[in-house]
N, C-alpha and C. Protein backbone atom coordinates (compact mmCIF):
# COMPACT_ATOMS: atom_id res chain seq x y z
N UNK A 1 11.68 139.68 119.37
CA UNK A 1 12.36 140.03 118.14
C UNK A 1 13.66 139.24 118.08
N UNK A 2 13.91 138.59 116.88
CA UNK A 2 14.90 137.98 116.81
C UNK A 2 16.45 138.55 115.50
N UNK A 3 16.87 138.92 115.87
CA UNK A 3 18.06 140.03 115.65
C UNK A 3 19.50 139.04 114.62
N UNK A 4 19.10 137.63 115.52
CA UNK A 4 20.46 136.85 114.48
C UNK A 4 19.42 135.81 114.54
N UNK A 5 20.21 135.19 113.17
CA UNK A 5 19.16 134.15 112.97
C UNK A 5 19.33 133.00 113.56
N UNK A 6 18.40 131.74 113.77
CA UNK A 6 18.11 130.78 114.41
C UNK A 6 19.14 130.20 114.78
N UNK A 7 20.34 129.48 114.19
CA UNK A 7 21.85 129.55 114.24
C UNK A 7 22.47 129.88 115.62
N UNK A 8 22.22 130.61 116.18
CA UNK A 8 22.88 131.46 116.68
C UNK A 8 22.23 131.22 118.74
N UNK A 9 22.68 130.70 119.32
CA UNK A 9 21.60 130.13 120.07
C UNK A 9 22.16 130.66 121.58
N UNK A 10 21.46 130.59 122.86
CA UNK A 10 22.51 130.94 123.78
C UNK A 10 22.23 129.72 125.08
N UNK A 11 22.54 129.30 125.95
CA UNK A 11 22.63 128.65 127.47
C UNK A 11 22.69 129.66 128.23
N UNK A 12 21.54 129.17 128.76
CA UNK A 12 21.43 129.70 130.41
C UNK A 12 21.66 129.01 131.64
N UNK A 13 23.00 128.72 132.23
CA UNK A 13 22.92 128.13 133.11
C UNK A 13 22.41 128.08 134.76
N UNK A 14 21.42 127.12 134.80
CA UNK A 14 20.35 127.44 135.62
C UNK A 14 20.39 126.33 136.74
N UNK A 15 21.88 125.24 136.94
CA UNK A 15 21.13 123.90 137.51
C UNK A 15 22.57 124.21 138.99
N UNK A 16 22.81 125.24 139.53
CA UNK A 16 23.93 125.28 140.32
C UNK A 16 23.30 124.74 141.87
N UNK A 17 24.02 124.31 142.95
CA UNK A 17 23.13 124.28 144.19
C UNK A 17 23.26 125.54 145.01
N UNK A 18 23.65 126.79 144.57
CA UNK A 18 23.22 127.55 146.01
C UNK A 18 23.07 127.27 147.20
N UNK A 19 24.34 126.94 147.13
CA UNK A 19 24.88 125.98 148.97
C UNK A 19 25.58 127.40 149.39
N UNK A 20 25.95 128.39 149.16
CA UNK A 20 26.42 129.94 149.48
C UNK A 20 25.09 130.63 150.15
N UNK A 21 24.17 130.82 149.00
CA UNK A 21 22.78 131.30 148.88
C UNK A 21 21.90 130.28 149.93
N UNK A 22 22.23 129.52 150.12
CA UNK A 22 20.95 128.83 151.01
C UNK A 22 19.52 127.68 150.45
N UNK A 23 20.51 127.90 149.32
CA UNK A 23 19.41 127.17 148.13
C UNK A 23 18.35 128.23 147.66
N UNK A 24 17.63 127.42 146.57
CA UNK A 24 16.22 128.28 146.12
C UNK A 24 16.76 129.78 145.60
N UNK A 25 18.04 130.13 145.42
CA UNK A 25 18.17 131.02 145.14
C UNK A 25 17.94 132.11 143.20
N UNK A 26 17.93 131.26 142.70
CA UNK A 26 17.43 131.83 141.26
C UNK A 26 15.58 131.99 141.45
N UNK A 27 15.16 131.67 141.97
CA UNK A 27 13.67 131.65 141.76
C UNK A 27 13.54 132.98 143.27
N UNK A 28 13.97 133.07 143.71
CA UNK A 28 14.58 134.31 144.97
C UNK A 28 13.92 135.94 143.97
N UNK A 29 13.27 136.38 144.68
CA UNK A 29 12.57 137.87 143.94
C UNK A 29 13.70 138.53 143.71
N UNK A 30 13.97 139.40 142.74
CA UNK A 30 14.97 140.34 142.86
C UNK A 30 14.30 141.17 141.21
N UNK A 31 13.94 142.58 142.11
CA UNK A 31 13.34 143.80 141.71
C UNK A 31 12.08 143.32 140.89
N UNK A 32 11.08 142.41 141.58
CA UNK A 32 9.49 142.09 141.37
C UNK A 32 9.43 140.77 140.16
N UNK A 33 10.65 140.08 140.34
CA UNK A 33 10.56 138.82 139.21
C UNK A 33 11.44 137.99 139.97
N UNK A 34 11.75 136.62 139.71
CA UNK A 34 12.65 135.99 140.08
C UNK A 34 13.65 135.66 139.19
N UNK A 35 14.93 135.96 140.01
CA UNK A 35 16.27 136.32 139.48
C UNK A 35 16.54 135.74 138.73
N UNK A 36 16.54 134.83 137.98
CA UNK A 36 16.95 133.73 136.57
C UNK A 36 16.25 134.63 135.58
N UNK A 37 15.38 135.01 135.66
CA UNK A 37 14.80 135.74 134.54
C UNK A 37 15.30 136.57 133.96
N UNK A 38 15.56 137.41 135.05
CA UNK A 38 16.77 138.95 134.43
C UNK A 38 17.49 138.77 133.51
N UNK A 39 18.40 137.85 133.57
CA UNK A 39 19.44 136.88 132.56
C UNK A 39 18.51 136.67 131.20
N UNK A 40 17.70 135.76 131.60
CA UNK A 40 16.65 135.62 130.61
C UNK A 40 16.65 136.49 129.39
N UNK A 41 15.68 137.44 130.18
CA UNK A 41 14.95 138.61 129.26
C UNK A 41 16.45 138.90 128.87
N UNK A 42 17.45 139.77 129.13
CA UNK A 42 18.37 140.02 128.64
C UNK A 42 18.55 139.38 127.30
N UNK A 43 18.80 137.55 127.65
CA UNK A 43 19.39 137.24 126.35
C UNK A 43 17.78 137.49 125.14
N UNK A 44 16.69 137.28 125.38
CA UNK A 44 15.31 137.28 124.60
C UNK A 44 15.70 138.74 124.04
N UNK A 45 16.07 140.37 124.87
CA UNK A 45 15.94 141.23 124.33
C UNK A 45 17.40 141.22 123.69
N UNK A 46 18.07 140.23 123.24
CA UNK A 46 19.56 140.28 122.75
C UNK A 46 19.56 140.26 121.10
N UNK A 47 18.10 139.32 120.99
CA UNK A 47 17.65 138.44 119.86
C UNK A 47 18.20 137.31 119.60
N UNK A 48 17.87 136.48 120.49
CA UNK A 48 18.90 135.49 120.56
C UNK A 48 17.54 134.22 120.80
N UNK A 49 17.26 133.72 119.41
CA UNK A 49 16.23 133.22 119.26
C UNK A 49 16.27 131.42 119.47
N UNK A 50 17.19 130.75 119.42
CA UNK A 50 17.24 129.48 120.46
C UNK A 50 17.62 130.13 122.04
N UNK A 51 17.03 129.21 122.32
CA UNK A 51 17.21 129.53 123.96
C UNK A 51 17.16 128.42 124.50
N UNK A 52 18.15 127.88 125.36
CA UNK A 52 18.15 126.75 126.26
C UNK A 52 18.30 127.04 128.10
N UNK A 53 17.78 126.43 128.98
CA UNK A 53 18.41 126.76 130.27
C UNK A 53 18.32 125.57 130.45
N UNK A 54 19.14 125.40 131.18
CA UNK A 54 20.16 123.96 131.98
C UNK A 54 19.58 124.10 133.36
N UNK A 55 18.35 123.01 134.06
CA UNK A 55 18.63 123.06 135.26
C UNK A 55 18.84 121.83 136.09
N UNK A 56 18.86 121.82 137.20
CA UNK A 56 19.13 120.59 138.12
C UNK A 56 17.75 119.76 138.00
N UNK A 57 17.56 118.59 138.33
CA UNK A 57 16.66 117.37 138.06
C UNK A 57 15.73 118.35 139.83
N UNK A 58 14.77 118.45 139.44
CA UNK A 58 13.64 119.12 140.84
C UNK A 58 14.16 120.45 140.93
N UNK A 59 14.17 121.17 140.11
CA UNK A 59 14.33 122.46 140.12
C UNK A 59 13.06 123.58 140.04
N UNK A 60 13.00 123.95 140.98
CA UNK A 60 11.80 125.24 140.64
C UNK A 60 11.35 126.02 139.94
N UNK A 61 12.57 125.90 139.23
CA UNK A 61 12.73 127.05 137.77
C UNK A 61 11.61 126.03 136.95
N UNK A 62 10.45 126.79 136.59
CA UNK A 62 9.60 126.97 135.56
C UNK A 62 9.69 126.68 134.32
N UNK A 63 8.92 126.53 132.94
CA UNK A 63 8.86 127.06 132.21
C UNK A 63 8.73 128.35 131.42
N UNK A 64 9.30 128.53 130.39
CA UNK A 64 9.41 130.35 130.07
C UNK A 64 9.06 130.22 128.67
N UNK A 65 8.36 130.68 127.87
CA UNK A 65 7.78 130.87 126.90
C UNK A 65 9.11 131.21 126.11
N UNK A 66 9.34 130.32 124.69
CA UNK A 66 10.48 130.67 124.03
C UNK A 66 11.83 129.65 124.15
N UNK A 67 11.75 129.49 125.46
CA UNK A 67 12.80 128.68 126.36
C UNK A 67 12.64 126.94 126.11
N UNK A 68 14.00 126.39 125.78
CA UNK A 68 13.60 124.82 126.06
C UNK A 68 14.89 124.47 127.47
N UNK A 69 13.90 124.04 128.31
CA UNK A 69 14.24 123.73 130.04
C UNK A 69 14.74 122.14 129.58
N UNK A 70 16.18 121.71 129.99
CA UNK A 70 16.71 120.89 129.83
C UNK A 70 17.59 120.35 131.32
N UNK A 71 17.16 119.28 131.80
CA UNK A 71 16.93 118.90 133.06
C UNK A 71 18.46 117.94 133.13
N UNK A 72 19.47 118.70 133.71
CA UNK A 72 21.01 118.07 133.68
C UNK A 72 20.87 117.13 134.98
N UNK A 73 20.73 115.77 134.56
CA UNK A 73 20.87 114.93 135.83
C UNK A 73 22.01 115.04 136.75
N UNK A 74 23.28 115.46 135.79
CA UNK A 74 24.35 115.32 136.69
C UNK A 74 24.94 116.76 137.18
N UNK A 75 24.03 117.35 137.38
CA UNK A 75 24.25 118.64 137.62
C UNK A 75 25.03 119.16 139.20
N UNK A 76 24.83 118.35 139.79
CA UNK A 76 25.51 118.06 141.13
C UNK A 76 27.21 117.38 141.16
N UNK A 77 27.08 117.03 140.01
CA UNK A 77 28.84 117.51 139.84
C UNK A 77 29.33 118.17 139.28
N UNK A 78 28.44 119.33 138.80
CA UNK A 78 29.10 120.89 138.66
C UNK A 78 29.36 121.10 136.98
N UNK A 79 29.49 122.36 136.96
CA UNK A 79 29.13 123.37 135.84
C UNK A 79 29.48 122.86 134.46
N UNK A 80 30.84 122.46 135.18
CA UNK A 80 31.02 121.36 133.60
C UNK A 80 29.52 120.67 132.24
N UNK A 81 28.88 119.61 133.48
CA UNK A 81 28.06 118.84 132.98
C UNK A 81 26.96 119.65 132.56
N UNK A 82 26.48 120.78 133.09
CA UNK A 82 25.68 122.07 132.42
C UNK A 82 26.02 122.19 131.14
N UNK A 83 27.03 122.97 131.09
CA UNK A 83 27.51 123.12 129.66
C UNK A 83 27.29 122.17 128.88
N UNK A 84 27.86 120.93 129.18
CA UNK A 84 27.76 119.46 128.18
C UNK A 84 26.59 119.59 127.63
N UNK A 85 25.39 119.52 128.69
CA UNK A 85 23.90 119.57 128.15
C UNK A 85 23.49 120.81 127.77
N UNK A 86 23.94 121.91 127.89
CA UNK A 86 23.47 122.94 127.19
C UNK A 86 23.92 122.59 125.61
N UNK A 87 25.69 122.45 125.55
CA UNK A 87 26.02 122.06 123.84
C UNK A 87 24.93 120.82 123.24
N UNK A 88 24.62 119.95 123.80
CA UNK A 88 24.09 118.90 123.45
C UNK A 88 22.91 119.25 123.22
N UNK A 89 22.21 120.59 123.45
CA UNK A 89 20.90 120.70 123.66
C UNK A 89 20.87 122.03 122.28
N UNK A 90 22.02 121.85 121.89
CA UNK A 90 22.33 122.88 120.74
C UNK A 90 23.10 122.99 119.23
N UNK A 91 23.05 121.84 119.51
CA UNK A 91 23.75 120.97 118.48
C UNK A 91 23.37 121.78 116.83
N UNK A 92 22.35 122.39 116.55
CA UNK A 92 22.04 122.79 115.45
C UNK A 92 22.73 124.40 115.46
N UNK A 93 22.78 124.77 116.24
CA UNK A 93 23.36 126.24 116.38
C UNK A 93 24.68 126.26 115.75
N UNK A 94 25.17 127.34 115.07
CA UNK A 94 26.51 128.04 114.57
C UNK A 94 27.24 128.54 115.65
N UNK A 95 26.38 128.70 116.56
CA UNK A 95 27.56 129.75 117.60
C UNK A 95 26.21 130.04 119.31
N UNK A 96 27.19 129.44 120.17
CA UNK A 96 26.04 129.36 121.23
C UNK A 96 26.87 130.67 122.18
N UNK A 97 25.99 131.38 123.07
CA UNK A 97 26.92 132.13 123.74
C UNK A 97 26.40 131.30 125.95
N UNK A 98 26.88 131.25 126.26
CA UNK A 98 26.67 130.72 127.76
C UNK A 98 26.84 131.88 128.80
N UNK A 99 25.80 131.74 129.37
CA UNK A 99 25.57 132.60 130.27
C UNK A 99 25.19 132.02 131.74
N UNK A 100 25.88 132.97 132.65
CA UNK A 100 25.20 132.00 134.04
C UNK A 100 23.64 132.91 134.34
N UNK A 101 23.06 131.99 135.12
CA UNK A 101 21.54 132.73 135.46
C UNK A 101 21.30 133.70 136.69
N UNK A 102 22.85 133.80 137.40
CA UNK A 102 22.91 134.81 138.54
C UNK A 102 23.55 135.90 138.08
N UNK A 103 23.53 136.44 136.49
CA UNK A 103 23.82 137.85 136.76
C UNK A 103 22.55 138.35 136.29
N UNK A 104 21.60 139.35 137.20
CA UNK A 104 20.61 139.80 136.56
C UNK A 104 21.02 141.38 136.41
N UNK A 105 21.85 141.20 135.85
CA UNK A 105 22.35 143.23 135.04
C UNK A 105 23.07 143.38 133.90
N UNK A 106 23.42 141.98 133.83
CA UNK A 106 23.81 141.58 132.72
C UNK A 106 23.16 142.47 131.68
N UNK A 107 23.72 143.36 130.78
CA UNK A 107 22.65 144.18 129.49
C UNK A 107 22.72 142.89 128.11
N UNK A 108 21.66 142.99 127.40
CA UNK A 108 21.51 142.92 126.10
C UNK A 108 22.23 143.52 125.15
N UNK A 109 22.46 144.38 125.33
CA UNK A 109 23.71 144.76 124.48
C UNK A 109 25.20 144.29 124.82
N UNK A 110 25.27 143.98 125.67
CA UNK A 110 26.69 142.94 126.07
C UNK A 110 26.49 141.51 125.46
N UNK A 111 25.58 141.03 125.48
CA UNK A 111 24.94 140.30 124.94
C UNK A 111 25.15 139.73 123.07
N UNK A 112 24.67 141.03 122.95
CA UNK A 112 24.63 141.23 121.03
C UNK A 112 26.39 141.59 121.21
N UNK A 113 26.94 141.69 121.75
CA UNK A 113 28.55 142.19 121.27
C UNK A 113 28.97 140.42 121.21
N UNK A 114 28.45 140.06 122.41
CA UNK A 114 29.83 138.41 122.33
C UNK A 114 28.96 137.29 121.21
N UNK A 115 27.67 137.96 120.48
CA UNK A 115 27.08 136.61 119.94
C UNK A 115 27.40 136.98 118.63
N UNK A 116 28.06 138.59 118.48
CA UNK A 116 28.43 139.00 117.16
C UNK A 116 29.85 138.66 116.30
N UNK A 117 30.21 137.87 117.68
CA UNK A 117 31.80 137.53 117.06
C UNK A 117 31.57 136.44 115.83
N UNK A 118 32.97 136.21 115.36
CA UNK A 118 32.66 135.05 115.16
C UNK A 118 34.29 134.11 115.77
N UNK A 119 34.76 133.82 116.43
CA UNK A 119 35.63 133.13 117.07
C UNK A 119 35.27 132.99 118.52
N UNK A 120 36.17 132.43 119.32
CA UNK A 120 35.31 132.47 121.00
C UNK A 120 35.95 134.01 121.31
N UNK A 121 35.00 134.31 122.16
CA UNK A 121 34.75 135.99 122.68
C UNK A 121 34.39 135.72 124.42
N UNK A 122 35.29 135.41 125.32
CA UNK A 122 35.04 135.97 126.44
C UNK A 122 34.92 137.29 126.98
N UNK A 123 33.90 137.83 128.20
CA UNK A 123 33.73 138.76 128.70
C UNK A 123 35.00 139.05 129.79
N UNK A 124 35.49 140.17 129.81
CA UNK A 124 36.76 140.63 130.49
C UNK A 124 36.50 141.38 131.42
N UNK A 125 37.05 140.72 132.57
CA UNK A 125 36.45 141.51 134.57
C UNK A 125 37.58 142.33 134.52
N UNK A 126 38.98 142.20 134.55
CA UNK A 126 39.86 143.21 134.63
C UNK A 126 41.07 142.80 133.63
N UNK A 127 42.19 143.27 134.43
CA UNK A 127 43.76 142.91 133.31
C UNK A 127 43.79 141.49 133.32
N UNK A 128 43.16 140.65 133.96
CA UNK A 128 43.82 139.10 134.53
C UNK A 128 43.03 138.66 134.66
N UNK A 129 41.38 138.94 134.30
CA UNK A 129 40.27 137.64 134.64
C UNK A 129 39.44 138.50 133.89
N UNK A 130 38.70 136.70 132.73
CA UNK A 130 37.69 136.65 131.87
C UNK A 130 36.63 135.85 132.70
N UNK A 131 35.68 135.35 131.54
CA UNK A 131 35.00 134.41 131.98
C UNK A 131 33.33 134.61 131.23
N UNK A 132 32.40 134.44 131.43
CA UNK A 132 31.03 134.24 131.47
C UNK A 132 30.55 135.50 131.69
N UNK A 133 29.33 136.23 130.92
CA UNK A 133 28.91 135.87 129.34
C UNK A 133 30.21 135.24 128.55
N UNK A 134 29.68 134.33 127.51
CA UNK A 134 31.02 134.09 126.53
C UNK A 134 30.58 133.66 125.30
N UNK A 135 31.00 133.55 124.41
CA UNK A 135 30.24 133.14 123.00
C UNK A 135 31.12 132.25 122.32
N UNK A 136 30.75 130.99 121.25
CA UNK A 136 31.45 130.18 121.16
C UNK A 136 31.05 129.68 119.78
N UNK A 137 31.73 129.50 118.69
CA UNK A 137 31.90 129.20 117.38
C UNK A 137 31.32 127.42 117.29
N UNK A 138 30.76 126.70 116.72
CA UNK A 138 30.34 125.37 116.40
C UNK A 138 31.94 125.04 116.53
N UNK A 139 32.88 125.39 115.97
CA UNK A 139 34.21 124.19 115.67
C UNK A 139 34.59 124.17 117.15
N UNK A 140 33.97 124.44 118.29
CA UNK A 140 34.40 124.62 119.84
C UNK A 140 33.73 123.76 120.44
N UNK A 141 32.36 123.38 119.96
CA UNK A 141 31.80 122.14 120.82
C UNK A 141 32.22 121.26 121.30
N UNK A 142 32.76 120.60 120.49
CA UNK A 142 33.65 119.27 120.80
C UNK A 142 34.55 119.67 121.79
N UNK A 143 35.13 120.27 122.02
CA UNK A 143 36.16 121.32 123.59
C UNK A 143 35.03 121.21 124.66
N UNK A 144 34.33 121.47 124.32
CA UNK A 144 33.27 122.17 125.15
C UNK A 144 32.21 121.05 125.93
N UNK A 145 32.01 119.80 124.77
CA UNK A 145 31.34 118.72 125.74
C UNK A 145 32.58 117.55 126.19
N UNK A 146 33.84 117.99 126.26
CA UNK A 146 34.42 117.40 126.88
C UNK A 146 34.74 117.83 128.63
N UNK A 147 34.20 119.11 128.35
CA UNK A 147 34.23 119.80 130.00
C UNK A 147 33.63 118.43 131.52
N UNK A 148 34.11 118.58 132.66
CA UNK A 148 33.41 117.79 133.57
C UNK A 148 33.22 118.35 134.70
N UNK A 149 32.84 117.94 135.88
CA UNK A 149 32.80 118.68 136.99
C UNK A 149 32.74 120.09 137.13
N UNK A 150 33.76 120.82 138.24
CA UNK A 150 33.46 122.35 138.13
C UNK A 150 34.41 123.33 137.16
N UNK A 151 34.50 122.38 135.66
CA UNK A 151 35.12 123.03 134.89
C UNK A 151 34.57 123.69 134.07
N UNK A 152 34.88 124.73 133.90
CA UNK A 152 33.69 125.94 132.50
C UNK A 152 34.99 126.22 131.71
N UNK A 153 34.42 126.72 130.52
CA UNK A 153 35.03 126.75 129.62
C UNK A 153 36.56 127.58 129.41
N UNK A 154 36.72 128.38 130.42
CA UNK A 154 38.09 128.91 130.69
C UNK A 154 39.02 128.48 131.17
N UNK A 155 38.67 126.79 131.18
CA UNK A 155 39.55 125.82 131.51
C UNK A 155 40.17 125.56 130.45
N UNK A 156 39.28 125.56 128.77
CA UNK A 156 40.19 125.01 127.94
C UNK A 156 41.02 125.84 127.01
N UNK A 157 41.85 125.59 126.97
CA UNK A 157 42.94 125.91 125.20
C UNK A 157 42.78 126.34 124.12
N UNK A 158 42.03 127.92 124.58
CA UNK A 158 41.33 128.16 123.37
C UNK A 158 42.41 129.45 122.84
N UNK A 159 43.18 129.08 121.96
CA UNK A 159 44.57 129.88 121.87
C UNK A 159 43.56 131.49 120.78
N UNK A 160 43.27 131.37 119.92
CA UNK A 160 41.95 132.45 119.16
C UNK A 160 41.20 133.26 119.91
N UNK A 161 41.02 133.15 121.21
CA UNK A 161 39.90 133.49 122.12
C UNK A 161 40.01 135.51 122.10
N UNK A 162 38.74 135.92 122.16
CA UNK A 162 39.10 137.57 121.87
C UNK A 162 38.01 138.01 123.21
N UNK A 163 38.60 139.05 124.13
CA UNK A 163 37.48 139.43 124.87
C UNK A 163 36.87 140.56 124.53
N UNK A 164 35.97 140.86 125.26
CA UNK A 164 34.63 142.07 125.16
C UNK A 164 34.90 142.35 126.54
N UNK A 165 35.04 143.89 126.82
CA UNK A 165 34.39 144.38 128.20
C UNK A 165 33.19 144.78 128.16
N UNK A 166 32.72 145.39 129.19
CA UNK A 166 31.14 145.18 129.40
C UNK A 166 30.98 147.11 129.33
N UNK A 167 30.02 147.24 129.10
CA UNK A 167 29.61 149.11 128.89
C UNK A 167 30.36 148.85 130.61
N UNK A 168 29.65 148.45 131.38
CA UNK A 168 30.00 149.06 133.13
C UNK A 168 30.17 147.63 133.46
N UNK A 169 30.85 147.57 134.54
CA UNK A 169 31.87 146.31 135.29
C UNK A 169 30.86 145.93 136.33
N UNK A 170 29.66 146.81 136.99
CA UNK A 170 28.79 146.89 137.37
C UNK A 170 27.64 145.46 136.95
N UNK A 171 27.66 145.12 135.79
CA UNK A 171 26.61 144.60 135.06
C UNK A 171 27.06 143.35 135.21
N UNK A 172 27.94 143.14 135.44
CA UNK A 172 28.78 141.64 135.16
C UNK A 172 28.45 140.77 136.92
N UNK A 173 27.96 141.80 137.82
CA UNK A 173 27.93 141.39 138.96
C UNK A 173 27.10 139.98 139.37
N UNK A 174 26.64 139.37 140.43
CA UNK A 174 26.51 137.92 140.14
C UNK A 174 26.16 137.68 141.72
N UNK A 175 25.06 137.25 142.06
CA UNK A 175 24.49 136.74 143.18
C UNK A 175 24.79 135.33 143.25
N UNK A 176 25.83 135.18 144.47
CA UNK A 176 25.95 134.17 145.55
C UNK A 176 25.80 134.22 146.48
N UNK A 177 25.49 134.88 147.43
CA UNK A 177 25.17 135.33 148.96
C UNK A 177 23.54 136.19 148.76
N UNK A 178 23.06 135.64 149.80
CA UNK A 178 22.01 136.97 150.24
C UNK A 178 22.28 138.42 150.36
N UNK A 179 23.39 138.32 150.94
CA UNK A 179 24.55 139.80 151.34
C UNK A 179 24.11 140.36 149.26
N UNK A 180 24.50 139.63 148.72
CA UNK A 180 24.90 139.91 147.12
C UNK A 180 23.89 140.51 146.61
N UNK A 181 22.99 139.82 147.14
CA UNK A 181 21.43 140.64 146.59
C UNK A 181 20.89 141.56 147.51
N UNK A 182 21.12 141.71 148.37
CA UNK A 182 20.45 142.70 149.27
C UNK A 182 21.43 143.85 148.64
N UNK A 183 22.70 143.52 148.86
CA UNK A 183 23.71 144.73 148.15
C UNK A 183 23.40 145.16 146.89
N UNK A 184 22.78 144.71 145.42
CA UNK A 184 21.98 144.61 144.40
C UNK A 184 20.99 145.70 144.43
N UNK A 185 20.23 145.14 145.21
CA UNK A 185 18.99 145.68 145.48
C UNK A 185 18.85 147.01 146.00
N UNK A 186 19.96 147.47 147.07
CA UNK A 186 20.24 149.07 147.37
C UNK A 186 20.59 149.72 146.30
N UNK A 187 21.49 149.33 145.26
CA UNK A 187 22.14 149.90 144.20
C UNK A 187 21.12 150.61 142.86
N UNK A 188 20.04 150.74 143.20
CA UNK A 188 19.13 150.69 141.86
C UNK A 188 19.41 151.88 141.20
């Protein structure tokens, strides 16, 4: 079901090395699917009907029905160049929201809050740190494929920027360690 119209598109960033994790870590089971998905479905049950994921050039990550898999060569110099190719891979969209592919608790309804803005809308961890989910207006691209290396978008000057907290602080959580998911995984 698609909830906003075509316009309206999101990134999944999918191309990180899991040099923490040990590698192979998004395609890693977590609660009978592999963990990139969670993210996934989230944004699919968001209605968030472009869909892009960004991954590294030999990545395991699959195809996903719905999904266009966009293969960031330079993904090995970091998150920056994700983004680049996610905007580039979205160019027709009004408003893209970026998401990383290691939070799988991320809700859909956190989701529909940052793609409902219309200015940039970061997600808010406490008094002093935003970040990813985030949602982002077309007049921001150009900011946005100027990013490089391990810069994401809370690097730039976005003086308008409005945050969203999340229903639970819980959801926002984010596998980098094995420790992270095993800890995950007790929590059900």
């Amino acid at each position: 079901m698609h909830l906003f119209e075509a316009g309206v598109g999101v990134v999944l960033l999918a191309a990180g090395s899991a040099k923490r994790f040990g590698g192979s870590k998004l395609t890693t089971d977590f609660r009978g699917r592999p963990l990139w998905e969670w993210a996934a479905l989230a944004a699919e049950q968001a209605g968030l009907a472009h869909r892009v994921v960004v991954v590294a050039p030999a990545s395991p990550i699959g195809s996903r029905s719905g999904w266009q898999r966009i293969e960031n060569r330079f993904a090995a110099q970091g998150m920056g160049t994700s983004i680049v190719a996610g905007v580039a891979a979205s160019e027709k969209c009004s408003r893209i929201l970026i998401l990383h592919a290691d939070m799988p608790l991320v809700t859909s309804e956190h989701l529909r809050k940052l793609a409902e803005g219309s200015s940039t809308v970061f997600t808010r961890y406490d008094a002093n740190s935003y970040g990813c989910p985030a949602a982002f207006p077309r007049a921001v691209f150009p900011e946005l494929r100027k990013l490089s290396g391990e810069q994401g978008a809370r690097s730039l000057n976005l003086d308008e920027a409005t945050l969203v907290d999340p229903q639970d602080k819980d959801h926002l959580a984010d596998i980098d360690t094995v420790r992270d998911l095993e800890r995950l995984n007790v929590r059900r």
